[in-house]
PDB file of N, CA and C in Angstrom:
ATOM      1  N   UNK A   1     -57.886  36.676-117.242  1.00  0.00           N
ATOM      2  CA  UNK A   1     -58.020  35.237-117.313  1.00  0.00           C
ATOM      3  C   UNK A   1     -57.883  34.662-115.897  1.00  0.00           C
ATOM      4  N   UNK A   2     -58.949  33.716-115.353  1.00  0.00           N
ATOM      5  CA  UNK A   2     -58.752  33.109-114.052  1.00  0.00           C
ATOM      6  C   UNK A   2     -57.721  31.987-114.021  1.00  0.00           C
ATOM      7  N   UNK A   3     -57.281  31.833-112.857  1.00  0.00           N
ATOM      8  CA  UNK A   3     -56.343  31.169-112.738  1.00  0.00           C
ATOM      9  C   UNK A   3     -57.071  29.394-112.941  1.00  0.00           C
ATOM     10  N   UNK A   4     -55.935  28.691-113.112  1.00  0.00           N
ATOM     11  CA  UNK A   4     -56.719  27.246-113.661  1.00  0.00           C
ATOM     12  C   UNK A   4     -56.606  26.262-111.865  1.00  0.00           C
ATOM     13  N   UNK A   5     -57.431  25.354-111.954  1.00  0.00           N
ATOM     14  CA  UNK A   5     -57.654  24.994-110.906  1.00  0.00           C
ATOM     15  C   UNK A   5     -56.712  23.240-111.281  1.00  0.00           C
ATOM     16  N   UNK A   6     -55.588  23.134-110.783  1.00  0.00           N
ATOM     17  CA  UNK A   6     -54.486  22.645-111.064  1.00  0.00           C
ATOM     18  C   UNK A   6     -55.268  20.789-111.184  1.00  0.00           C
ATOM     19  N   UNK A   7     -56.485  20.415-110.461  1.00  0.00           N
ATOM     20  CA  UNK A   7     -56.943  19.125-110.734  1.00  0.00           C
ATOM     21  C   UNK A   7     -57.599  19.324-111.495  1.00  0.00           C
ATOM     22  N   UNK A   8     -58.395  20.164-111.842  1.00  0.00           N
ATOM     23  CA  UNK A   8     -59.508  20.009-113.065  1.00  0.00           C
ATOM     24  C   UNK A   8     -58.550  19.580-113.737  1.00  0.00           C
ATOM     25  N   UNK A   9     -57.096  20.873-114.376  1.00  0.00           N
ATOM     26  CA  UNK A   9     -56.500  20.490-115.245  1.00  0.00           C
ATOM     27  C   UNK A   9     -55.995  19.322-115.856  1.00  0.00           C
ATOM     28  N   UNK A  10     -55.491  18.304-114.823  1.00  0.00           N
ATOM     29  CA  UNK A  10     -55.101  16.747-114.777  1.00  0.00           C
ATOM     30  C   UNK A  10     -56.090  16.069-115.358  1.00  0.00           C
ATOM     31  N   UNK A  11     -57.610  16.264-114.774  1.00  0.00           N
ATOM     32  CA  UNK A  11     -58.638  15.366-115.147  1.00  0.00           C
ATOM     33  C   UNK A  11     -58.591  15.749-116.344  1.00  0.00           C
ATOM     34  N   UNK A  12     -58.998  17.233-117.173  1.00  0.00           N
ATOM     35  CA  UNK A  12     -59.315  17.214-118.454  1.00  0.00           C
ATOM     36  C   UNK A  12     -58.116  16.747-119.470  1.00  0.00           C
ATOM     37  N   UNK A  13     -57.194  16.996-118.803  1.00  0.00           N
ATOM     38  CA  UNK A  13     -55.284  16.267-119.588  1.00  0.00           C
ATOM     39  C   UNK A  13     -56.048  14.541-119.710  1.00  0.00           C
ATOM     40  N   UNK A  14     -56.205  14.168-118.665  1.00  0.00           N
ATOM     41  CA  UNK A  14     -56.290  12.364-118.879  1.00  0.00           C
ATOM     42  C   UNK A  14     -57.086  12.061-119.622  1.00  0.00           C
ATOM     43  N   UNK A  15     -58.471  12.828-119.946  1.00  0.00           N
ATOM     44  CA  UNK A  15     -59.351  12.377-120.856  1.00  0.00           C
ATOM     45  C   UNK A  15     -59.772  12.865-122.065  1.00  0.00           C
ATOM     46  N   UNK A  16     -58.801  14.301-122.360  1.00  0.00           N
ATOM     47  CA  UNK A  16     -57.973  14.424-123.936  1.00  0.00           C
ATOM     48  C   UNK A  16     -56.803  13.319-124.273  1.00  0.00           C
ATOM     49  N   UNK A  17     -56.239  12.949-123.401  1.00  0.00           N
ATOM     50  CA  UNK A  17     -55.540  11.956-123.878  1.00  0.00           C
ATOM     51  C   UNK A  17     -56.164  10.759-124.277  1.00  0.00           C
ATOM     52  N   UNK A  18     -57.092  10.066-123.538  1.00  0.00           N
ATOM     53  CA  UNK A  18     -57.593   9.071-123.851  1.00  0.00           C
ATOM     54  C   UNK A  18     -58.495   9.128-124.877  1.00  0.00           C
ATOM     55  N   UNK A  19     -59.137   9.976-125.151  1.00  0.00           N
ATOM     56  CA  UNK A  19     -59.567  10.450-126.752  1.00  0.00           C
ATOM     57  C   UNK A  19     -59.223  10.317-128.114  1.00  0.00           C
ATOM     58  N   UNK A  20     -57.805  10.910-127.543  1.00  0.00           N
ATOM     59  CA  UNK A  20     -56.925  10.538-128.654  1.00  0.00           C
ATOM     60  C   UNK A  20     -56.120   9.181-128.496  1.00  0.00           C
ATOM     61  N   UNK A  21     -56.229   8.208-127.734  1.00  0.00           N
ATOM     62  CA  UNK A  21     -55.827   7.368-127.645  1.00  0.00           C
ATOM     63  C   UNK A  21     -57.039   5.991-129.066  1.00  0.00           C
ATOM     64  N   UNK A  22     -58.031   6.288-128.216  1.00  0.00           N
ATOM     65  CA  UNK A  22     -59.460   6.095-128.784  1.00  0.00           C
ATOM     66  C   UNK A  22     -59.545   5.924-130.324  1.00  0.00           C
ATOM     67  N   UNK A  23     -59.296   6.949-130.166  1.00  0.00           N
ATOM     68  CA  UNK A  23     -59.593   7.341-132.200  1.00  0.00           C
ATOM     69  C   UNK A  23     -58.602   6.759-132.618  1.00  0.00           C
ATOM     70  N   UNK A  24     -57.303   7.251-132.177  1.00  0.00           N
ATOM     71  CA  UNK A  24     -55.671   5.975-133.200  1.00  0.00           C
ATOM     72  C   UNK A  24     -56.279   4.843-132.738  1.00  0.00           C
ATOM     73  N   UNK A  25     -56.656   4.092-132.110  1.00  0.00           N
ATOM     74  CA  UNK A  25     -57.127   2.632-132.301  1.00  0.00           C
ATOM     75  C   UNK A  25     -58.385   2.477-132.887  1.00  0.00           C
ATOM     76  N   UNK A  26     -59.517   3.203-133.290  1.00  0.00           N
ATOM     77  CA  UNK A  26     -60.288   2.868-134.061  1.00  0.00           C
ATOM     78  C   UNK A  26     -59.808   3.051-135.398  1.00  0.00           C
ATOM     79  N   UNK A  27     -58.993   4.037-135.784  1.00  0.00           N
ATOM     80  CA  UNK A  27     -58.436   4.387-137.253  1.00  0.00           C
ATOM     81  C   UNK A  27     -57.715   2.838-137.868  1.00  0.00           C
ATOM     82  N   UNK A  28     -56.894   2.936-136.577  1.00  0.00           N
ATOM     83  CA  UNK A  28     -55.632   1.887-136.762  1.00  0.00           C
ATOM     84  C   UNK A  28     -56.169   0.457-137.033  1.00  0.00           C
ATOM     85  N   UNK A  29     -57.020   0.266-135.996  1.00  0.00           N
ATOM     86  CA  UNK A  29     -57.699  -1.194-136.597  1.00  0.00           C
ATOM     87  C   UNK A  29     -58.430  -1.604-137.379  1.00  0.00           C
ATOM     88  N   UNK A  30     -59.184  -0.574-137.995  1.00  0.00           N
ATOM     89  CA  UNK A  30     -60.403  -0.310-139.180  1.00  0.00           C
ATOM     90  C   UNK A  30     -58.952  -0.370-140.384  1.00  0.00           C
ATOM     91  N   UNK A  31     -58.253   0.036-140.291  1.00  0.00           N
ATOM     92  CA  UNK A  31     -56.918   0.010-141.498  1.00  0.00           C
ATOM     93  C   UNK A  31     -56.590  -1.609-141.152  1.00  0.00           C
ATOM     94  N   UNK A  32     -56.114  -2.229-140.418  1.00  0.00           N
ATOM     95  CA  UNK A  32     -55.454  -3.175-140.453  1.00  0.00           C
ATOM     96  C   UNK A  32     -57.101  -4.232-140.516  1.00  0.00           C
ATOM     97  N   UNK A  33     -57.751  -4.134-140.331  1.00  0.00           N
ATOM     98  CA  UNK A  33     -58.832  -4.948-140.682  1.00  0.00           C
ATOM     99  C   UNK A  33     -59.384  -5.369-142.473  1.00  0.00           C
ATOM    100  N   UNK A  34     -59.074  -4.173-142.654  1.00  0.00           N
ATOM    101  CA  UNK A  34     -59.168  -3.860-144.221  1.00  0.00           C
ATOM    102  C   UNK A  34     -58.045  -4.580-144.718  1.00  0.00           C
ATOM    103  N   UNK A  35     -56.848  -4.516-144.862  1.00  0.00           N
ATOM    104  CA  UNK A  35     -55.599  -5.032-145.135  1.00  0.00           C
ATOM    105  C   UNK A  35     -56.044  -6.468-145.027  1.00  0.00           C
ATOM    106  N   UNK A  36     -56.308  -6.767-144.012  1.00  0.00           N
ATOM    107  CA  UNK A  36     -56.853  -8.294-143.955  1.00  0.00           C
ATOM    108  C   UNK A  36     -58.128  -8.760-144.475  1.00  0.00           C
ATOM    109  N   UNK A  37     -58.695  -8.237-145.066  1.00  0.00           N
ATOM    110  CA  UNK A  37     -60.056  -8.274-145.471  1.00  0.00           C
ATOM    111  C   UNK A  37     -59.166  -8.504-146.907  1.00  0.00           C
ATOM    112  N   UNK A  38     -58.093  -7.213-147.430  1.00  0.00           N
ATOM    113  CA  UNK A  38     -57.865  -7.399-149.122  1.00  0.00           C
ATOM    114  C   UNK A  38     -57.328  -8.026-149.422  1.00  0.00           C
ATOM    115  N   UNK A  39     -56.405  -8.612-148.378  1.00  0.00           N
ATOM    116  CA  UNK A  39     -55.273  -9.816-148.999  1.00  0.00           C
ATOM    117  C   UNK A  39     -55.984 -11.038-149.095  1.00  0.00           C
ATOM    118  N   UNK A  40     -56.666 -11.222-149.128  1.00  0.00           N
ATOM    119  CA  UNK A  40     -57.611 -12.347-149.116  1.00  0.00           C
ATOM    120  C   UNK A  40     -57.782 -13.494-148.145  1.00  0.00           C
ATOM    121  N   UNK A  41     -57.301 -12.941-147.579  1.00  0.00           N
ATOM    122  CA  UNK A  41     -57.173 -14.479-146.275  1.00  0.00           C
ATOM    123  C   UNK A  41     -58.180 -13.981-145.248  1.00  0.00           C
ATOM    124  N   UNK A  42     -58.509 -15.207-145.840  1.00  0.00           N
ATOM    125  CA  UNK A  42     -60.446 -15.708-144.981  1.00  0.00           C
ATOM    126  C   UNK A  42     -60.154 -15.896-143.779  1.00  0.00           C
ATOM    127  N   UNK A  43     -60.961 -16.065-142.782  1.00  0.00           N
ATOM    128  CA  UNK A  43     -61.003 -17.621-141.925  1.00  0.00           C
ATOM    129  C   UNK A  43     -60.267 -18.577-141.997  1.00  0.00           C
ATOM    130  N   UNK A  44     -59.359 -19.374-141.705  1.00  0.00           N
ATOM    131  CA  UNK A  44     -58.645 -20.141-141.852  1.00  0.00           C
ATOM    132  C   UNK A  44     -58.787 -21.893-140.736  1.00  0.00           C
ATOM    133  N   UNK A  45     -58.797 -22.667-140.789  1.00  0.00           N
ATOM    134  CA  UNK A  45     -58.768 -23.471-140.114  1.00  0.00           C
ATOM    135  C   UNK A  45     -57.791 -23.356-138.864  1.00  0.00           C
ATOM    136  N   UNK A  46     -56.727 -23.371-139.849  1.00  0.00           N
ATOM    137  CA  UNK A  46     -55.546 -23.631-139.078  1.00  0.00           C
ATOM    138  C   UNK A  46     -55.153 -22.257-138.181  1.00  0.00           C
ATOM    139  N   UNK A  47     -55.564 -21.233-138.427  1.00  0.00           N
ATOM    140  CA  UNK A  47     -55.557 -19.639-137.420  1.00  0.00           C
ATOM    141  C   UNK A  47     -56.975 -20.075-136.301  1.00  0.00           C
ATOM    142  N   UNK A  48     -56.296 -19.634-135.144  1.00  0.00           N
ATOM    143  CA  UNK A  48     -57.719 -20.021-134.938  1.00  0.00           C
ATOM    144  C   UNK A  48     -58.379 -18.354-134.516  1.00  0.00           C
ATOM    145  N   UNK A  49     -57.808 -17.460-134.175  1.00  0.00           N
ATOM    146  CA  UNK A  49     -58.294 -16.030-134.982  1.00  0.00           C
ATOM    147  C   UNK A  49     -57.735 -15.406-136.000  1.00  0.00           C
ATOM    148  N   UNK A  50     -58.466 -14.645-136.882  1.00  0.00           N
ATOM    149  CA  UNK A  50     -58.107 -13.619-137.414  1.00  0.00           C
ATOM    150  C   UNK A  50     -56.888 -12.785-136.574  1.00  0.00           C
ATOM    151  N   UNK A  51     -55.485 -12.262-137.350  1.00  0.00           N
ATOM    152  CA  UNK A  51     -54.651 -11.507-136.879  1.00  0.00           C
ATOM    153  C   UNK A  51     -54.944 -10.663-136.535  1.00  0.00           C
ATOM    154  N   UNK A  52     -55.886  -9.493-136.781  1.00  0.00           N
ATOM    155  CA  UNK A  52     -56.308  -8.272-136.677  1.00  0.00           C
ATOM    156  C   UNK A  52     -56.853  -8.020-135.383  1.00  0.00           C
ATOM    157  N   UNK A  53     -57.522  -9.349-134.942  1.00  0.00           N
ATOM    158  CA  UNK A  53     -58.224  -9.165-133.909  1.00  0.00           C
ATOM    159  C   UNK A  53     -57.005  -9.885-132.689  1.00  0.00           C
ATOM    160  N   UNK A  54     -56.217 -10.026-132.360  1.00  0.00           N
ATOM    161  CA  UNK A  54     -54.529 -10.292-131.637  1.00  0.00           C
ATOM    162  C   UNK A  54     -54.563  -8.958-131.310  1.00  0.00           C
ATOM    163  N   UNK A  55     -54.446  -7.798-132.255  1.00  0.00           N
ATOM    164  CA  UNK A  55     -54.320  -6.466-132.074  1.00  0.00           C
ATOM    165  C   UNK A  55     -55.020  -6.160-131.120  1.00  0.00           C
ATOM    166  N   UNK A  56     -56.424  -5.910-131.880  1.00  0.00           N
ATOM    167  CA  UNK A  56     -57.467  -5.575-131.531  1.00  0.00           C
ATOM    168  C   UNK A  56     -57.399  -5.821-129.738  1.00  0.00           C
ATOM    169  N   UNK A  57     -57.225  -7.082-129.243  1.00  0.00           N
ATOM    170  CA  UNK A  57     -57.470  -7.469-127.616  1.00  0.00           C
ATOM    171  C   UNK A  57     -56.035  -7.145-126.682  1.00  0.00           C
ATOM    172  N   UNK A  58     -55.473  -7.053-127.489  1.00  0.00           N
ATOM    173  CA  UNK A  58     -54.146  -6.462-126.581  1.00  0.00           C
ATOM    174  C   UNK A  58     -53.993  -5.213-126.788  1.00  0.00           C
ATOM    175  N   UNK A  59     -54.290  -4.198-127.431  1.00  0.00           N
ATOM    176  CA  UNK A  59     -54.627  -3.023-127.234  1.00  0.00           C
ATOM    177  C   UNK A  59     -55.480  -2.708-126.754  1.00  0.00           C
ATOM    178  N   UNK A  60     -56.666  -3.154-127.281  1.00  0.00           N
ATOM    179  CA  UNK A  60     -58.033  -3.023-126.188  1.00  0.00           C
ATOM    180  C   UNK A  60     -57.648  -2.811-124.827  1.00  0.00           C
ATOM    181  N   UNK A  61     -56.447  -3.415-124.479  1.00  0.00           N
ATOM    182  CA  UNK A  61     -56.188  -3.862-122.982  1.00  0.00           C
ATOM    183  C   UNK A  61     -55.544  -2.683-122.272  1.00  0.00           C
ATOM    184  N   UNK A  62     -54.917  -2.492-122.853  1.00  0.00           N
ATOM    185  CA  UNK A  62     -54.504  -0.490-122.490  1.00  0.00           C
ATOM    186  C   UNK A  62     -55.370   0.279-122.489  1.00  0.00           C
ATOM    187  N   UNK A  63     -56.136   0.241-123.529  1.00  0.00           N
ATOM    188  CA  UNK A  63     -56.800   0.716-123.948  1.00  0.00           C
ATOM    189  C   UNK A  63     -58.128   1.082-122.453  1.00  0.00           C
ATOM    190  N   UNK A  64     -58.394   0.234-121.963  1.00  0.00           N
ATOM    191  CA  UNK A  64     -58.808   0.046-121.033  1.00  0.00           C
ATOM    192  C   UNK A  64     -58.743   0.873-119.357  1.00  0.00           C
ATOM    193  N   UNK A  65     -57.467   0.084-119.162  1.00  0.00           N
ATOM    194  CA  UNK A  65     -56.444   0.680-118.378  1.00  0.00           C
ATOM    195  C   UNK A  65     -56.594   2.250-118.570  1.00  0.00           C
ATOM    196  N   UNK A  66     -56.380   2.679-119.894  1.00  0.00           N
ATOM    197  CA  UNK A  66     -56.466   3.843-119.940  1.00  0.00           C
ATOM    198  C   UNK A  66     -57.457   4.697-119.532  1.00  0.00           C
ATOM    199  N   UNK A  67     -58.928   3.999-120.102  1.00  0.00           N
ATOM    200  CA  UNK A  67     -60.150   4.686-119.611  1.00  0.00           C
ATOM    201  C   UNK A  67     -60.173   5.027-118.211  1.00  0.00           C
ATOM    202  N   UNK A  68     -60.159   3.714-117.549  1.00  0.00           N
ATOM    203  CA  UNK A  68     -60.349   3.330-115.898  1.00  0.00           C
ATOM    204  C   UNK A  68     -59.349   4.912-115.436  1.00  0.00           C
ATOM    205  N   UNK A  69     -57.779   4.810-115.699  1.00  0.00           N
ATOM    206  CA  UNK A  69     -56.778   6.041-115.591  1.00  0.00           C
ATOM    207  C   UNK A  69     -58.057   7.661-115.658  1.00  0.00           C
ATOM    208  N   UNK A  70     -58.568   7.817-116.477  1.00  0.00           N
ATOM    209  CA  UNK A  70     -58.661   9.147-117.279  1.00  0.00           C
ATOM    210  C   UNK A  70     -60.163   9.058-116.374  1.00  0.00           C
ATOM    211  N   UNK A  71     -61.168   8.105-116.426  1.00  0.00           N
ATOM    212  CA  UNK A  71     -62.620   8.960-115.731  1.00  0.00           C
ATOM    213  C   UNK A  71     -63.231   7.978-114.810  1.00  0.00           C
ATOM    214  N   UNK A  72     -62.609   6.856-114.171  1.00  0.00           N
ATOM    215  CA  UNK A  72     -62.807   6.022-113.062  1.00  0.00           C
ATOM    216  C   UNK A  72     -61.931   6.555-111.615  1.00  0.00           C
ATOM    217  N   UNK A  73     -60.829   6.425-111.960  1.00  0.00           N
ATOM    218  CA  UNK A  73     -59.827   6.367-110.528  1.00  0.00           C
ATOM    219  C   UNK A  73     -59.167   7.849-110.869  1.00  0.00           C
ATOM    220  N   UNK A  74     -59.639   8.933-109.831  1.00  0.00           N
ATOM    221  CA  UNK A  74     -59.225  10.124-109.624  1.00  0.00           C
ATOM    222  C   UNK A  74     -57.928  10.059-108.584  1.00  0.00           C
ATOM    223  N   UNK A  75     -56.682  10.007-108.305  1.00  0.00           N
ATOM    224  CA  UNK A  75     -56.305   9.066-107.325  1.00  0.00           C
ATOM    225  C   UNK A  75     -56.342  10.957-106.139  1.00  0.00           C
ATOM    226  N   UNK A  76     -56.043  11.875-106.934  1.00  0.00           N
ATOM    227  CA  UNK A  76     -56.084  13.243-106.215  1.00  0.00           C
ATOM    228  C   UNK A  76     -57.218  13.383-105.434  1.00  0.00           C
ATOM    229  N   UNK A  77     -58.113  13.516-106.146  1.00  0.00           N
ATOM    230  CA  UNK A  77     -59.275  13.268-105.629  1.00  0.00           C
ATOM    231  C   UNK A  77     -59.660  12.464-104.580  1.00  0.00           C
ATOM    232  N   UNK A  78     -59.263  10.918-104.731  1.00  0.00           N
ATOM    233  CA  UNK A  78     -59.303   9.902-103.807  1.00  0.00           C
ATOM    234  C   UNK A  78     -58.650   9.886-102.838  1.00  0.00           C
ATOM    235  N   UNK A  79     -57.299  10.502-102.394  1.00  0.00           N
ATOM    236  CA  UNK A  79     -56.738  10.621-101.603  1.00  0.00           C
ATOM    237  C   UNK A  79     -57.011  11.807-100.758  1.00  0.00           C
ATOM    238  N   UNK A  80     -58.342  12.593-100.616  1.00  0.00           N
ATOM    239  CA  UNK A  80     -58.322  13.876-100.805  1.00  0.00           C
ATOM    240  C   UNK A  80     -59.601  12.939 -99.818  1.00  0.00           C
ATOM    241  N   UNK A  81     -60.182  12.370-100.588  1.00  0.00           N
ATOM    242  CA  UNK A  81     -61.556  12.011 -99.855  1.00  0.00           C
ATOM    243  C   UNK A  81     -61.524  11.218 -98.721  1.00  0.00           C
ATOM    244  N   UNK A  82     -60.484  10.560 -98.928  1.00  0.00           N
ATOM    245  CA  UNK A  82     -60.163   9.305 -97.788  1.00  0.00           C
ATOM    246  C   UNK A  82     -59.378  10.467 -96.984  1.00  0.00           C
ATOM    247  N   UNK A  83     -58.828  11.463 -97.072  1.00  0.00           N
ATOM    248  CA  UNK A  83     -58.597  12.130 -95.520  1.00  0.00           C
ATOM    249  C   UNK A  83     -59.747  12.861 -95.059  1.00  0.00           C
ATOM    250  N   UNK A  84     -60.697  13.392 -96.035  1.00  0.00           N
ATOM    251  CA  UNK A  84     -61.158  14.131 -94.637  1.00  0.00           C
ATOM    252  C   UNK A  84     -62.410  12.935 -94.303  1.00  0.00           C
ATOM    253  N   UNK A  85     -62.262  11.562 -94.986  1.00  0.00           N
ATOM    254  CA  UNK A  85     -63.611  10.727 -94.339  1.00  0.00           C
ATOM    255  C   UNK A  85     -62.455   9.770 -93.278  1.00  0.00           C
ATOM    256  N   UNK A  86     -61.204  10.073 -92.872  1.00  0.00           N
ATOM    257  CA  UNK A  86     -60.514   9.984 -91.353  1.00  0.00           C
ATOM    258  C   UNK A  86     -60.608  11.062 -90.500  1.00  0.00           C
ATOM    259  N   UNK A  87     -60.550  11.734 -91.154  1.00  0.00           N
ATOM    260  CA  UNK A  87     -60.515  13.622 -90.170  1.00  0.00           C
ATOM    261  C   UNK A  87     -61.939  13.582 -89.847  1.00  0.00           C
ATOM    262  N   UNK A  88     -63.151  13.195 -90.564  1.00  0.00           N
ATOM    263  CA  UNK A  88     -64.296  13.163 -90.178  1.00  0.00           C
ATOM    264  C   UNK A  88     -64.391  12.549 -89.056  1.00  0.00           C
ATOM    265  N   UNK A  89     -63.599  11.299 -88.884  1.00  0.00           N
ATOM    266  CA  UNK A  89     -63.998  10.125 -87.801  1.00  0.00           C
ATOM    267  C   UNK A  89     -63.475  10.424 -86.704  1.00  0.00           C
ATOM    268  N   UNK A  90     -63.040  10.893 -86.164  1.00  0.00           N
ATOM    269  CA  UNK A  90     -61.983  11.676 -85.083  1.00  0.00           C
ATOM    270  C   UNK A  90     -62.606  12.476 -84.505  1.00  0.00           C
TER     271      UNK A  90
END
């Protein structure tokens, strides 16, 4: 067995995690959407959203965060690139 290459490992860790981050919030809100769908409470005047969707945007918001974390900002990587594009300049 070859030895593991210690950043791949990180990258593929951040974006199994966020996977599973993914899916518990689609499960989770498709459940609590339903719940609100059966209890019968419509639209309301006086709400001016639906509860479900409160959830929905403040998790979203990690949720987010999280992506950007897992396959946007490599910071190993980035710090890796920004030295040798100084070591380059020299």
């Amino acid at each position: 067995m070859e030895p593991k290459d210690e950043i791949l490992w990180e990258i593929a860790r951040k974006r199994v995690g966020f996977k599973k981050h993914l899916l518990s919030y689609i499960i989770i809100n498709c459940f609590l959407w339903t719940v609100w769908f059966a209890s019968g409470r419509e639209y309301d005047q006086q709400d001016f959203f639906p509860w479900p969707l409160w959830v929905m945007l403040s998790w979203g918001i990690g949720l987010t965060f999280n992506f950007f974390n897992a396959y946007v900002f490599n910071t190993r990587n980035a710090i890796e690139d920004e030295y040798n594009k100084i070591k380059n300049q020299q």
